[in-house]
Protein backbone atom coordinates (compact mmCIF):
# COMPACT_ATOMS: atom_id res chain seq x y z
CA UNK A 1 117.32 49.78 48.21
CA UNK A 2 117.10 51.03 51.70
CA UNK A 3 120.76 51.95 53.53
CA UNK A 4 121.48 48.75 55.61
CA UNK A 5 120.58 49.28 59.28
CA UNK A 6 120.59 47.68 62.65
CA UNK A 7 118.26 44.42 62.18
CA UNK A 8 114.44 45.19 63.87
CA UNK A 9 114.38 42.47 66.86
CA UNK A 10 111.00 40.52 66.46
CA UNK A 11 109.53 38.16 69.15
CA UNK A 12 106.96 35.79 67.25
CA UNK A 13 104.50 34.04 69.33
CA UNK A 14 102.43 31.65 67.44
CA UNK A 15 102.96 27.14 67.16
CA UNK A 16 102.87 27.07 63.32
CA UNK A 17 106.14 26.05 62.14
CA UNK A 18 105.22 26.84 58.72
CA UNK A 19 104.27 30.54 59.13
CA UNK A 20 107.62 31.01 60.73
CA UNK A 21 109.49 29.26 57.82
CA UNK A 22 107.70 31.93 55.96
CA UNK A 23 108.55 34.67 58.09
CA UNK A 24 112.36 33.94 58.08
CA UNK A 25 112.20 33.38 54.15
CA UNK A 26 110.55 36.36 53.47
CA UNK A 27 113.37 38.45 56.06
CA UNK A 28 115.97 37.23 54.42
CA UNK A 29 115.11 38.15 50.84
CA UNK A 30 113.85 41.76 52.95
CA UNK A 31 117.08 42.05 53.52
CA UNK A 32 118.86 41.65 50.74
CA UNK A 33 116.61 43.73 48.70
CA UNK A 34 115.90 46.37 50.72
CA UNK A 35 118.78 46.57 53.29
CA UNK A 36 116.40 45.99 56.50
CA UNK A 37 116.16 42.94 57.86
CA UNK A 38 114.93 41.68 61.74
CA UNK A 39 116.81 38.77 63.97
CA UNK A 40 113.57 36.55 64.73
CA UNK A 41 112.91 34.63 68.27
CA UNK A 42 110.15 32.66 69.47
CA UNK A 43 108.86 32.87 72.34
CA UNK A 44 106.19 31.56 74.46
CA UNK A 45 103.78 34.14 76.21
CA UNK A 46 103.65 37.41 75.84
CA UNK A 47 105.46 39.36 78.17
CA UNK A 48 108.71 36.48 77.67
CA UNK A 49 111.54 38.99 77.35
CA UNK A 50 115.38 36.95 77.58
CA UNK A 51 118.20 40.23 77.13
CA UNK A 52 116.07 43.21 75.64
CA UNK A 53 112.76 44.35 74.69
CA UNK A 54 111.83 43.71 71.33
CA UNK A 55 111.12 46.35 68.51
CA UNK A 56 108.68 44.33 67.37
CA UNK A 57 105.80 40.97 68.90
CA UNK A 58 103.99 39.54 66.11
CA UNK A 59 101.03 36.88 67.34
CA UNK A 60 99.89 34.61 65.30
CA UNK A 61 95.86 34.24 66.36
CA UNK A 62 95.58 31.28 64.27
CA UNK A 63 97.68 28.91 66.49
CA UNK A 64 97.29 30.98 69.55
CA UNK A 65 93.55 31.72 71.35
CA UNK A 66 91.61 35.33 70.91
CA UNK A 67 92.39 35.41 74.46
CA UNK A 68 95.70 36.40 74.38
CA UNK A 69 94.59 39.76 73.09
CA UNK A 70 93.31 40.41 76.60
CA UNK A 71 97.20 40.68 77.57
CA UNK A 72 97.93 43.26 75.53
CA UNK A 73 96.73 45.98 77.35
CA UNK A 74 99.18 45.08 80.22
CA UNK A 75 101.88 44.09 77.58
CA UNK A 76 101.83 47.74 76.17
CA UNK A 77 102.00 49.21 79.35
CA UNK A 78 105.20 47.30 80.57
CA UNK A 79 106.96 47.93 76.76
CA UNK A 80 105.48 51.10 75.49
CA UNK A 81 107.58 51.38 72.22
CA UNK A 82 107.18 47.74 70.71
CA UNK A 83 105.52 47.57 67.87
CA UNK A 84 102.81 44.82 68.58
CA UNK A 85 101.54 43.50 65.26
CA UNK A 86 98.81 40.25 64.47
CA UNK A 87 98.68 37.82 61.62
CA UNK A 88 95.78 35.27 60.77
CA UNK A 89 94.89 33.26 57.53
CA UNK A 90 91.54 35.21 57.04
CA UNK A 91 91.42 38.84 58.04
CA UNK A 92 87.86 40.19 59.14
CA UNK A 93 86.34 43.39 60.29
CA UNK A 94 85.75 41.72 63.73
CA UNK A 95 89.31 40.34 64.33
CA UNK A 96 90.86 43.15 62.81
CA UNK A 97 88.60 45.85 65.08
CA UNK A 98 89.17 43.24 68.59
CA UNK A 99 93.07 43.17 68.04
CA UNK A 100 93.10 47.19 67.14
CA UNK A 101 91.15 48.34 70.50
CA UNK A 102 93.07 46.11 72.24
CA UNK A 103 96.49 47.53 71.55
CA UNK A 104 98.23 46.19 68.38
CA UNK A 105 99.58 48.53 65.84
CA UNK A 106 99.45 46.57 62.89
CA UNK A 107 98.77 43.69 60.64
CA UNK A 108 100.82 41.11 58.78
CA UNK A 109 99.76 38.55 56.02
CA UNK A 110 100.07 35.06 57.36
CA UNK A 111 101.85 34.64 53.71
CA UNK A 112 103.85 37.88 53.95
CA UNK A 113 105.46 39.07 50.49
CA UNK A 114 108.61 40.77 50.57
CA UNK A 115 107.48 44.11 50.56
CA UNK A 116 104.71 43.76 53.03
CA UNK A 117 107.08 42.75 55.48
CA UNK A 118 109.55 45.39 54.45
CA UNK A 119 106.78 48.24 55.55
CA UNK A 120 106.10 46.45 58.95
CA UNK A 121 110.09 46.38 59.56
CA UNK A 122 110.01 50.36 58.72
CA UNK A 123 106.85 50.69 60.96
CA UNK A 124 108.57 48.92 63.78
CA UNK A 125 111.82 50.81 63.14
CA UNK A 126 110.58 54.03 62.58
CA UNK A 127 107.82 53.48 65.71
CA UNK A 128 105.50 55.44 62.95
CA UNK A 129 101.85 54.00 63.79
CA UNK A 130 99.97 52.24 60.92
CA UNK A 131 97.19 53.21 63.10
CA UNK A 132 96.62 55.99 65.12
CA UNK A 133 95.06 56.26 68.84
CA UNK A 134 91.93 57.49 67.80
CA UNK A 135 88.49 54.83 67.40
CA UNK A 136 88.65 53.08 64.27
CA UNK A 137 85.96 53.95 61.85
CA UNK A 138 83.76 52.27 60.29
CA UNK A 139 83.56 50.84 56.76
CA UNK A 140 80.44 50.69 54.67
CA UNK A 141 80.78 48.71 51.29
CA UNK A 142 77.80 49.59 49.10
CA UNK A 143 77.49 46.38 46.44
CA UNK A 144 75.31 44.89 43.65
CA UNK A 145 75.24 41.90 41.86
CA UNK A 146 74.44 43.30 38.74
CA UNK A 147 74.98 46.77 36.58
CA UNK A 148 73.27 49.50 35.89
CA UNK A 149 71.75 49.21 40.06
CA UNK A 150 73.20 52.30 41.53
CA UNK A 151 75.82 51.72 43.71
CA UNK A 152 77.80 54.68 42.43
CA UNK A 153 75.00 57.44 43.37
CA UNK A 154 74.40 55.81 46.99
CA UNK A 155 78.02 55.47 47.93
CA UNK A 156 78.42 58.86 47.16
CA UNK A 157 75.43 60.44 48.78
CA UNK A 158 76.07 58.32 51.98
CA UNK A 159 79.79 59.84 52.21
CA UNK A 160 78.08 62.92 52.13
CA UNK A 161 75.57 62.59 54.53
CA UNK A 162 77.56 61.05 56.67
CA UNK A 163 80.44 64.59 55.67
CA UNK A 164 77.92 66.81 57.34
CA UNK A 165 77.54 64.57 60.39
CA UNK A 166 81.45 63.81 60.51
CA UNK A 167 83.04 66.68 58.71
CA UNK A 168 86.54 66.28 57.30
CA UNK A 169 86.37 62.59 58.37
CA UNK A 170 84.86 60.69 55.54
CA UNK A 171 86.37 58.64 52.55
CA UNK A 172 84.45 57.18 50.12
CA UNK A 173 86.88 55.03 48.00
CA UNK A 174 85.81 53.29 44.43
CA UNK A 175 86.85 50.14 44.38
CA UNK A 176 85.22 48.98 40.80
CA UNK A 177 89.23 48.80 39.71
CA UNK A 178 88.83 48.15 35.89
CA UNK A 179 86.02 50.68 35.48
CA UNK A 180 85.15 52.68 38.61
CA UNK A 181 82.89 56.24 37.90
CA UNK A 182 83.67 57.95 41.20
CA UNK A 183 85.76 60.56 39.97
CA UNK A 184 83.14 61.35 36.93
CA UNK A 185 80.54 61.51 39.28
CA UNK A 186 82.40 63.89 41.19
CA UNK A 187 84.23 65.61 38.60
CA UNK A 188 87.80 64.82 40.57
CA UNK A 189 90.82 64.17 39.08
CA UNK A 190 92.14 60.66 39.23
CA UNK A 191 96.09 61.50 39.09
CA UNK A 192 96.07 59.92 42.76
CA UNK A 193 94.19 56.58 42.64
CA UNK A 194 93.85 53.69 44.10
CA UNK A 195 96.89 52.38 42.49
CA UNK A 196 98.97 55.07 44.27
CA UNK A 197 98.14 54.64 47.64
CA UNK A 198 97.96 51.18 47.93
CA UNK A 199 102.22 51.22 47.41
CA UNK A 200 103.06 53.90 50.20
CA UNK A 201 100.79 52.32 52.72
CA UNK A 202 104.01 52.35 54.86
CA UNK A 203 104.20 56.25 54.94
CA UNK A 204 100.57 57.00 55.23
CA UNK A 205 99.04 58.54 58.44
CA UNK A 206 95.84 61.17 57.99
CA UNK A 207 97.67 64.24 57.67
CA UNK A 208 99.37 62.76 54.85
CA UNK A 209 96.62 60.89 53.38
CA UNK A 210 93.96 64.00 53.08
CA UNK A 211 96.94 65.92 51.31
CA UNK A 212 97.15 63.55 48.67
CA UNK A 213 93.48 63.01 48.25
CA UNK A 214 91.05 65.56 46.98
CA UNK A 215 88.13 66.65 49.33
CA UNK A 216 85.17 67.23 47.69
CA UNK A 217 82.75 70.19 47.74
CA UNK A 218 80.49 68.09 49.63
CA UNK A 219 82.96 67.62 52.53
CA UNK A 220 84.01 63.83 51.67
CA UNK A 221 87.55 63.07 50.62
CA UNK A 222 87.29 60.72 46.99
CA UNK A 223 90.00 58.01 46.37
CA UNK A 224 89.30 57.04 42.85
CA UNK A 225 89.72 53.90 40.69
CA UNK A 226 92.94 53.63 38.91
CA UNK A 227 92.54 55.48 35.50
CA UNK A 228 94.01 52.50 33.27
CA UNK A 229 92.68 49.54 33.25
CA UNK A 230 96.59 47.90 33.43
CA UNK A 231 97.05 49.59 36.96
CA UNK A 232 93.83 47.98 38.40
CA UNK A 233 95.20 44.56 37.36
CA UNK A 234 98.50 45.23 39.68
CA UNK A 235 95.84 45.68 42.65
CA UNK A 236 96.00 42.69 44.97
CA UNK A 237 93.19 41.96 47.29
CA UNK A 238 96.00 41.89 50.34
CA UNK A 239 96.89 45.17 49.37
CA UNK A 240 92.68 46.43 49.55
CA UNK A 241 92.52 45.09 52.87
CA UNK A 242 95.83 46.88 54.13
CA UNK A 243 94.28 49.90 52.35
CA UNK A 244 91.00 49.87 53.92
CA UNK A 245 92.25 49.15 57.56
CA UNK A 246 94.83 52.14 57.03
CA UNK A 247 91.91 54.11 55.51
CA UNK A 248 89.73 53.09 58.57
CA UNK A 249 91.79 54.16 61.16
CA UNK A 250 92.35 57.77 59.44
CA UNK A 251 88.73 58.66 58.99
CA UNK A 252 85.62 58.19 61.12
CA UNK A 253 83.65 56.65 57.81
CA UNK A 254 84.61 54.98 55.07
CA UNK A 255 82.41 53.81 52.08
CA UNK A 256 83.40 51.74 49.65
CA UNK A 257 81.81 51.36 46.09
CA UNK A 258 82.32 47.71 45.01
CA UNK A 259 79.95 47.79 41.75
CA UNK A 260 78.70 44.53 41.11
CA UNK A 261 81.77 42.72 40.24
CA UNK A 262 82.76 39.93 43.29
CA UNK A 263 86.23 39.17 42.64
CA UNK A 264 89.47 38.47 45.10
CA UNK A 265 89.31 42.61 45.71
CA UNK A 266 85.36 43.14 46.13
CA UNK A 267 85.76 40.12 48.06
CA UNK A 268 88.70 41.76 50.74
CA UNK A 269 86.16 45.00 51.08
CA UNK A 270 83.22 42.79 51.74
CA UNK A 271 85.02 41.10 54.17
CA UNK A 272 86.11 44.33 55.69
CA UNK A 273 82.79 45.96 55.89
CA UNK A 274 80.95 46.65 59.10
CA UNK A 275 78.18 47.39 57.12
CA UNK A 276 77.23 45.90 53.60
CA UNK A 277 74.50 47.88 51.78
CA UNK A 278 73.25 45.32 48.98
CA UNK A 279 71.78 47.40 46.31
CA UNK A 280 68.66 45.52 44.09
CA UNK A 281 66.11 46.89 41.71
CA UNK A 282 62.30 45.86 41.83
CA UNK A 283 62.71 43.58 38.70
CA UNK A 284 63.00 40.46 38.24
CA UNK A 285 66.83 39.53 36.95
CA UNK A 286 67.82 42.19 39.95
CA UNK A 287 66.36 40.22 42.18
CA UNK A 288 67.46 36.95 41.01
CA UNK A 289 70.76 38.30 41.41
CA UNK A 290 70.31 39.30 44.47
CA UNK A 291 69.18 35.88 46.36
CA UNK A 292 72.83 34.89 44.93
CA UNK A 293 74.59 37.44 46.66
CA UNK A 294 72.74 36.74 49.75
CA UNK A 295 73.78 33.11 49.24
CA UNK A 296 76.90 33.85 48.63
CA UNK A 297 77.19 36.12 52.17
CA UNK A 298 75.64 33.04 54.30
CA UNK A 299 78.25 30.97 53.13
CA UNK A 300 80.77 33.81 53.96
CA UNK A 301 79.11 33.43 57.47
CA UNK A 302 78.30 37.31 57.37
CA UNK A 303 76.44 38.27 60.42
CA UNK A 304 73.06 38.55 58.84
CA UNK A 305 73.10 42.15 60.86
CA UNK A 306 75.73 43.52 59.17
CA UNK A 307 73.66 43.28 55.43
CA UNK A 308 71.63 46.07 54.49
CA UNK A 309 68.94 45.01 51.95
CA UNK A 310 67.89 48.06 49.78
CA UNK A 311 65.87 48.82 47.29
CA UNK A 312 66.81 51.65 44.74
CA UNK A 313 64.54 53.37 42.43
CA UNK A 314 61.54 52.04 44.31
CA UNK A 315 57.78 53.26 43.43
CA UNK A 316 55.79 53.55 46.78
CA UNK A 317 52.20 52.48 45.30
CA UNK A 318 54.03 49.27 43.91
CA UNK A 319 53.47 47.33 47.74
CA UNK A 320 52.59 44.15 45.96
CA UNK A 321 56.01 44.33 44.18
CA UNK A 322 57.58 44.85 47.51
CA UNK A 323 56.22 41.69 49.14
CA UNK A 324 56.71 39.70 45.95
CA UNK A 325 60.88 41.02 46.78
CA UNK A 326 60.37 40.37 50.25
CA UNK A 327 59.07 36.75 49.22
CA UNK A 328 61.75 35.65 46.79
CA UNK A 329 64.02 37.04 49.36
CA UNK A 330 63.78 35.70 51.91
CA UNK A 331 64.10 38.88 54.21
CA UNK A 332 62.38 41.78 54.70
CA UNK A 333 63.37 44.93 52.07
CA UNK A 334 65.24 47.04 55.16
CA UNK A 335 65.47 50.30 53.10
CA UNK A 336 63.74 51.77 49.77
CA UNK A 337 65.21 54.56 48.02
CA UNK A 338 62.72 56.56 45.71
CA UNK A 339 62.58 56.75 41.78
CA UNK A 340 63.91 60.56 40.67
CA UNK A 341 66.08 59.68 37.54
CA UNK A 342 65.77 63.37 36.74
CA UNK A 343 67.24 64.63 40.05
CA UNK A 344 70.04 61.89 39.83
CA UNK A 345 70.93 62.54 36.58
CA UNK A 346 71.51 66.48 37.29
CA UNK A 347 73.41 65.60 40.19
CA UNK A 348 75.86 63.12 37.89
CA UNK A 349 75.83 65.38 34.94
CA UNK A 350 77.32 68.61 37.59
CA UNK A 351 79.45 66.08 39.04
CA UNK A 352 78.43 66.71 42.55
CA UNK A 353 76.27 65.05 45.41
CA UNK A 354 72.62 65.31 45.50
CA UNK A 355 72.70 67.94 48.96
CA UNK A 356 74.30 70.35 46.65
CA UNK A 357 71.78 70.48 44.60
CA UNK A 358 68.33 69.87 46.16
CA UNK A 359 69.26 69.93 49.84
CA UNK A 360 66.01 69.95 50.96
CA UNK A 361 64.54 67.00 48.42
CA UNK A 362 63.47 63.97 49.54
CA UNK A 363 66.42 61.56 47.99
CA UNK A 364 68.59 63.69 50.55
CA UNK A 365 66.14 63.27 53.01
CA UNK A 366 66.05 59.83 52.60
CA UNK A 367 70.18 59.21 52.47
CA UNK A 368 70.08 61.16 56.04
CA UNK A 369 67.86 58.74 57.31
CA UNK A 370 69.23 55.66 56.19
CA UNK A 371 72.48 56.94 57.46
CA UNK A 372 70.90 57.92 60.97
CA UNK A 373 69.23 54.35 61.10
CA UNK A 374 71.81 52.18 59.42
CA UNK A 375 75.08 53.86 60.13
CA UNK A 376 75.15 56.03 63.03
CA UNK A 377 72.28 53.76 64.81
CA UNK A 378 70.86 57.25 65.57
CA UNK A 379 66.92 56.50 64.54
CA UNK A 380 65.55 60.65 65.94
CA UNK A 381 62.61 59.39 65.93
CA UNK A 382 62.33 57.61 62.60
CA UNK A 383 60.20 55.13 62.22
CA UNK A 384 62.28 51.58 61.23
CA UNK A 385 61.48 49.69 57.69
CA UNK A 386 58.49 47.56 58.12
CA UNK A 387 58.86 44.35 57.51
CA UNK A 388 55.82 42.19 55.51
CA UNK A 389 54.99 38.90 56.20
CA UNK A 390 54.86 36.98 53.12
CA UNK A 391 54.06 34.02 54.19
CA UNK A 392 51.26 32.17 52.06
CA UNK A 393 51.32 34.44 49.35
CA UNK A 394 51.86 33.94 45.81
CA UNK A 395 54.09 35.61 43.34
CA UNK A 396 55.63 36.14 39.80
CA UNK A 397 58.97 35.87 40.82
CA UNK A 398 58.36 32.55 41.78
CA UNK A 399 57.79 31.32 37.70
């Protein structure tokens, strides 16, 4: 239990009377168990300051408009050392990015636990940033609905492209909790996992964070699955999407292996994702599998821009298998990734990334480019994917 110290003053705006009923419970028990607590006032507009400025303005977005993020530019600049912190029902990339460039610090469940709102109080407190000044960076979630597709090998080769475009700012994070093959891949140890970080999110900034993570050869820093299948179960999906946001703002890039597993967890770093690589195979259960997933993102209401359809372990002379996909699909195939089992199996058996080994081969080659025209919007002259059209045409997928 934390010493007792002065209460953290916290002006909520926001009309729900149940989130505050929340709010106070959860302070209280804060309190008692961890001897800092916060004396809680409601206020009307931002800027609505009665005796003293408060440590700490928390805005609820769900019973107040997006527009009210517009004032916080002028809000920091009158009270430069509150700690300005949001809370909706249903975090997203898009909300989460808007309130961050326009000047909050943090985030707060709408259904805080006890120790969630016990590191906000020490952020407030402490005036230690959750987030630093610099650009948020972007998350890439690399995902499958079914095993055996890949999404192992092109998470890490796209952290490592992306290391020798961004050096020393790149995270690639395995999130496949119960069974994640990161750290074999890599050949890194797993003594600091995901399991770790995710309770001392209060105390992490990047300086911190890249000393307790290892940094691979190939210039990415590798946050691995828990190594017991009992930690991964004490995981909770709020605390993936406090760990990606705090991951986001310390690196430029941050991919995310999510296997093919879509479960309260997956679902957070979907969710978070400003890109979402959807990994298939040119067969037809993969395929079947992956109309699902696509199902599953429209009713998500993902912007159908931020999916990336790929194709791994593709043979170029097979075009009629491509439009067949393409069919069945729905889409156009927006990336292939060519068949060299023998090249990706030396890479996973030295437990390093593909540039170490063949820097100059063409599944490097490729990664750059899908990272130039996917990630970094930088096409250099690359031509895009082509898309087919399928329409009228008959195929086997269809029995």
């Amino acid at each position: 239990m934390d010493q007792m110290r002065d209460p953290v003053i916290v002006h909520v705006i926001g009309r729900d009377a149940g989130f505050l009923s929340r709010l106070n419970a959860a302070a209280s028990a804060c309190e008692k168990e961890h001897g800092i607590g916060c004396r809680i006032g409601t206020v009307n507009r931002l800027g609505d300051v009665a005796k003293e400025a408060p440590q700490m303005t928390l805005i609820d977005l769900d019973s107040m408009s997006d527009a009210i993020l517009g004032q916080i530019p002028r809000y920091r600049q009158q009270f430069p050392n509150t700690w300005i912190v949001v809370t909706y029902q249903q975090p997203s990339s898009e909300r989460m990015l808007g309130a961050m460039r326009s000047g909050a610090n943090d985030f707060l469940a709408h259904a805080p636990t006890v120790e969630e709102l016990h590191a906000v109080l020490q952020r407030a407190s402490q005036g230690k940033s959750a987030v630093s000044v610099r650009p948020p960076g972007r998350i890439i979630t690399v995902c499958s609905n079914k095993g055996g597709v890949g999404t192992t090998m092109a998470a890490i080769n796209v952290a490592a492209s992306l290391s020798r475009r961004l050096p020393g700012a790149v995270a690639v994070v395995d999130l496949v909790l119960q069974h994640g093959d990161i750290s074999v891949f890599l050949d890194v140890p797993t003594t600091y996992s995901v399991a770790n970080v995710v309770t001392e999110l209060d105390r992490m900034d990047p300086s911190y964070l890249r000393s307790v993570l290892t940094q691979h050869a190939a210039g990415m820093y590798v946050l691995p699955a828990p190594h017991a299948p009992d930690e991964a179960e004490l995981v909770s999906a709020g605390q993936i999407n406090g760990l990606l946001q705090t991951l986001r703002n310390c690196f430029d890039a941050v991919v995310v292996d999510t296997g093919n597993e879509y479960n309260e967890q997956t679902l957070a770093a979907l969710d978070s994702a400003d890109k979402l690589f959807m990994l298939t195979l040119p067969d037809l259960p993969s395929i079947r599998n992956t109309k699902r997933s696509l199902e599953l993102f429209e009713r998500l209401h993902y912007d159908p821009s931020k999916v990336v359809l790929i194709v791994n372990r593709h043979d170029a002379q097979e075009k009629l298998a491509r439009d067949s996909m393409e069919e069945a699909l729905g889409r156009p195939v927006q990336w292939s990734i060519p068949n060299d089992y023998v090249t990706v199996m030396r890479s996973i058996n030295q437990g390093t990334a593909l540039q170490m080994i063949q820097p100059k081969g063409r599944l490097v080659t490729n990664f750059d480019q899908l990272v130039s025209m996917h990630i970094l919007d930088q096409v250099n002259g690359h031509a895009k994917p082509d898309s087919v059209d399928v329409r009228g045409k008959r195929s086997f997928f269809r029995r």
